[in-house]
Protein backbone atom coordinates (compact mmCIF):
# COMPACT_ATOMS: atom_id res chain seq x y z
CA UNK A 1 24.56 17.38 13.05
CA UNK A 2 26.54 20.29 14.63
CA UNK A 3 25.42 23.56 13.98
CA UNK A 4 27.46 26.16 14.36
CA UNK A 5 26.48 29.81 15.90
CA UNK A 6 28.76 33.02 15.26
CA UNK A 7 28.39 33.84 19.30
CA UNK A 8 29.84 30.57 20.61
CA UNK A 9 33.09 30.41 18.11
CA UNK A 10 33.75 34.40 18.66
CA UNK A 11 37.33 34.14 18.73
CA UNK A 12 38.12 30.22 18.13
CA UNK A 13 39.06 28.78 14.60
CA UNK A 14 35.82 27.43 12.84
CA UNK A 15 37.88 24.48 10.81
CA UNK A 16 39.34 23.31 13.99
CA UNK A 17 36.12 23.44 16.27
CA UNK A 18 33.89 21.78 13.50
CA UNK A 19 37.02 19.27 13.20
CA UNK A 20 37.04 18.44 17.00
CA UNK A 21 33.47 17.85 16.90
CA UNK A 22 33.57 15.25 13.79
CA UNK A 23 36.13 13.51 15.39
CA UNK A 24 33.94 13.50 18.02
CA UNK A 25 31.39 12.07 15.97
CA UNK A 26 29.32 14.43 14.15
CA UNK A 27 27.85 13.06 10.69
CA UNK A 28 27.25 16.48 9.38
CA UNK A 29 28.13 20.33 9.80
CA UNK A 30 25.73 22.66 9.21
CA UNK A 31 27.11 26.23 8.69
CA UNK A 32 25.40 28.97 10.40
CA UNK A 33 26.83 32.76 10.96
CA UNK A 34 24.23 34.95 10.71
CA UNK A 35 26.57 37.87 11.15
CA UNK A 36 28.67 36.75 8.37
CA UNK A 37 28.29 38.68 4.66
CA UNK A 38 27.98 36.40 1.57
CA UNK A 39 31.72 36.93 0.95
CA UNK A 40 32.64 35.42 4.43
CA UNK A 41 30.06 33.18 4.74
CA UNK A 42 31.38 31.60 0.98
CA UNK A 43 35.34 31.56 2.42
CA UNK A 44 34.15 29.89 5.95
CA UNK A 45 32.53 27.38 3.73
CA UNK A 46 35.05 26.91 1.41
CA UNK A 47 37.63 26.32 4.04
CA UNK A 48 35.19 23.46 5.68
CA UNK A 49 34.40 21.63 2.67
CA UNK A 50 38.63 21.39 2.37
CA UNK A 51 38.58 20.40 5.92
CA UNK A 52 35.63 18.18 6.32
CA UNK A 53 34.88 14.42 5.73
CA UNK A 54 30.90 14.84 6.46
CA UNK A 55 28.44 17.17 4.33
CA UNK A 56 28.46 20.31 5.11
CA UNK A 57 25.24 22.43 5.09
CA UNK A 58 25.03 25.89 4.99
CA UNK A 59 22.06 27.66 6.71
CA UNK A 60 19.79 30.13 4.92
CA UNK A 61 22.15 30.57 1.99
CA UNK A 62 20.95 28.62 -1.06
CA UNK A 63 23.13 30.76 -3.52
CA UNK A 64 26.06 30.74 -1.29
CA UNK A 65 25.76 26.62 -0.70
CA UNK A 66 25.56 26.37 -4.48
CA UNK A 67 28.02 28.82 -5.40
CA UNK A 68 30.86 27.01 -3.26
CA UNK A 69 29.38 23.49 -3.93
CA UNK A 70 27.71 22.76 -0.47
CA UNK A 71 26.23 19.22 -0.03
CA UNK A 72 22.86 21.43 0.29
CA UNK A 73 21.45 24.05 2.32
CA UNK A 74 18.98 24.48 5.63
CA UNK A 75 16.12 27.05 4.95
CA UNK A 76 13.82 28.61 8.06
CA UNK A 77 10.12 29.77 7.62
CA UNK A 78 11.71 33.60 6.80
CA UNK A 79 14.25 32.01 3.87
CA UNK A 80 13.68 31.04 0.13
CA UNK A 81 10.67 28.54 -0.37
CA UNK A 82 12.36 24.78 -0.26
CA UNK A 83 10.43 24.40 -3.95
CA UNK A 84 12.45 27.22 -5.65
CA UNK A 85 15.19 26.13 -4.18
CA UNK A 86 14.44 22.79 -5.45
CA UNK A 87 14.15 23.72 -9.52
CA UNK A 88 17.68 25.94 -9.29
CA UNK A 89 19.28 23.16 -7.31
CA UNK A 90 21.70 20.10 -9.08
CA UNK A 91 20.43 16.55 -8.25
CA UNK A 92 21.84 15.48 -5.00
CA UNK A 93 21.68 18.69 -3.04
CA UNK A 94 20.22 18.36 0.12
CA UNK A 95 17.65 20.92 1.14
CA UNK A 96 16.31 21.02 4.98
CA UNK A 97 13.75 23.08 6.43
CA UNK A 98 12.77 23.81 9.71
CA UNK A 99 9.05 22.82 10.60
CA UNK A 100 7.99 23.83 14.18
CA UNK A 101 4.18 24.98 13.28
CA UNK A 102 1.63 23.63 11.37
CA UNK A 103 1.86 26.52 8.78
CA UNK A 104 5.55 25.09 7.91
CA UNK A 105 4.94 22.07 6.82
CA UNK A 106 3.91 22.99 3.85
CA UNK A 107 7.22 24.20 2.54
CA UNK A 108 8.93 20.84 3.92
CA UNK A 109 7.24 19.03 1.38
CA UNK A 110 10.02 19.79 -1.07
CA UNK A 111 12.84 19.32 1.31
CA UNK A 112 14.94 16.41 1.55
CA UNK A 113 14.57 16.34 6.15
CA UNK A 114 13.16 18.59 8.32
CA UNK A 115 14.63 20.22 11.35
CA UNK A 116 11.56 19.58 13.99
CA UNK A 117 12.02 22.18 16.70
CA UNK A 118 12.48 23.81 19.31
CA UNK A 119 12.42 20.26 21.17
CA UNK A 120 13.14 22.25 24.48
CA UNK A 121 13.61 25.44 25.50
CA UNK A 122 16.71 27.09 24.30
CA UNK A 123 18.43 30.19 24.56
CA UNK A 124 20.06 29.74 21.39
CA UNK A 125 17.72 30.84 19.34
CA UNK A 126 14.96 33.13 21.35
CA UNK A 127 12.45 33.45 18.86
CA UNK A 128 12.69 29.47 17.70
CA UNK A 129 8.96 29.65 19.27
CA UNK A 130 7.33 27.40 22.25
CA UNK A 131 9.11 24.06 22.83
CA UNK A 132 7.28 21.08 21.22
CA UNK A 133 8.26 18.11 23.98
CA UNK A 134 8.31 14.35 23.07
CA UNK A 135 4.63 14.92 21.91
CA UNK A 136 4.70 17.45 19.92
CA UNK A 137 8.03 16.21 17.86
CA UNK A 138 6.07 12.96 17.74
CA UNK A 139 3.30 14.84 15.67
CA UNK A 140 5.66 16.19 12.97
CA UNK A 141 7.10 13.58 12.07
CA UNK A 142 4.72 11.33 11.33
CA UNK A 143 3.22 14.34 9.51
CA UNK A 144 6.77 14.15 7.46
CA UNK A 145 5.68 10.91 5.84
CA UNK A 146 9.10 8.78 5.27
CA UNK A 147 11.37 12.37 5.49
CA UNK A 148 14.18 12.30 8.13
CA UNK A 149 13.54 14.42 10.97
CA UNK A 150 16.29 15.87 12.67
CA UNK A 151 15.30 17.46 16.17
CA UNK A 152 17.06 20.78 17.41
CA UNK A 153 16.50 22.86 20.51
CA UNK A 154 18.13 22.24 23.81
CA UNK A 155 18.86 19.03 23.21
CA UNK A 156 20.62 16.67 25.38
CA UNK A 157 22.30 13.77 24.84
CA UNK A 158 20.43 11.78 26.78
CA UNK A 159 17.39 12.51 24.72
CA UNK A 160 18.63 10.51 21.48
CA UNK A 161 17.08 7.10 22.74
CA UNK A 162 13.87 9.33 22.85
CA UNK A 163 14.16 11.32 19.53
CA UNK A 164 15.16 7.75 17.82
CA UNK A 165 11.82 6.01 19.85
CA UNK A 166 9.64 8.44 18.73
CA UNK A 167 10.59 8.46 15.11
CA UNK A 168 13.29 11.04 14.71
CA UNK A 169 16.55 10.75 12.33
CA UNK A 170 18.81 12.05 14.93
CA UNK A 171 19.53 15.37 16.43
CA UNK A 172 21.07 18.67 15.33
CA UNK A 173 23.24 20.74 17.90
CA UNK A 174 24.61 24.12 18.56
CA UNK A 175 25.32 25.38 22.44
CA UNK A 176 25.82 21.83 23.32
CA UNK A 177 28.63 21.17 21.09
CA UNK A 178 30.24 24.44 20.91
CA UNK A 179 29.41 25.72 23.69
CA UNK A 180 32.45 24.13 25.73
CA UNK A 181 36.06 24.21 25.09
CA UNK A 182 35.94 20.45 23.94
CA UNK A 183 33.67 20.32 21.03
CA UNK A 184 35.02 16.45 20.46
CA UNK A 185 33.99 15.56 24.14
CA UNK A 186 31.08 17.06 23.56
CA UNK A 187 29.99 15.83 20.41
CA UNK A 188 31.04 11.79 21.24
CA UNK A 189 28.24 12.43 24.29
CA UNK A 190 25.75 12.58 21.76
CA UNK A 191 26.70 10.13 19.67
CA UNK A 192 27.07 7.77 22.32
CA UNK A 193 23.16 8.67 23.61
């Protein structure tokens, strides 16, 4: 999944970056521009779902992923509890969470993955919390039961074989997809990992 971050496309077009990087390989595109109002976010969104073969998520925003018919949304500890999100929602929309601490994973029990994180350290996010390593990941998802778990937080593409041994869906991505001028390069490294 790439996830996008308003700092790292400052200036570049968001259709063509997130375009680049499913060519590159990306199965998803989760939307994330946490500077952006409702009214931008919506239009950004819009424009992606025109341009876009793969789902495309938006972060935080339930009523902005169901207003422009989203494929779902991606909620953090701070956001709308995945369960209310769940009775408002249509059948088929995909709700994520991110679980990092044991005090999340209660709200991932009504969400369709989780987003197990930070995996590393990463400057992306500073307050994503202490990085969980192979072990930690491990941990949540076999507390997910049979949900996907997506890991996010520095990773590299080398560490798919590890995320896939220890029982991880795949990965999600920000800095190391758009953090380069070649999202599609970029992007095809991971999904060749």
């Amino acid at each position: 999944m790439a996830v996008t971050e308003d700092r790292l496309l400052s200036g570049r077009d968001l259709v063509a970056a997130c375009r680049s990087a499913v060519s590159g390989g990306a199965t998803a595109v989760q939307l994330r521009l946490k500077g952006a109002s409702a009214r931008e976010l919506a239009r950004e969104a819009r424009a992606l779902l025109l341009a876009l073969p793969v789902p495309v998520i938006l972060n935080d925003r339930a009523d902005v992923a169901l207003a422009v018919g989203a494929a779902g949304v991606h909620l953090g500890p701070d956001d709308l509890p995945a369960a209310l999100v769940r009775r408002i929602a249509p059948p088929g929309f995909l709700i994520g969470v991110s679980v990092g601490l044991e005090r999340e994973i209660a709200n991932g029990e009504s969400a369709d993955y989780w987003g197990v994180g930070p995996f590393r350290a990463t400057a992306t996010k500073p307050d994503a919390g202490s990085a969980l390593g192979v072990e930690g990941f491990r941990a949540l998802v076999r507390r997910a039961g049979t949900r996907p778990c997506v890991a996010i937080g520095g990773i590299q593409p080398g560490d798919l074989p590890l995320v896939r041994e220890v029982g991880g869906a795949g990965v999600a991505v920000v800095s190391g997809i758009f953090g380069g001028d070649d999202p599609e390069a970029a992007a095809r490294r991971y999904r060749e990992g």
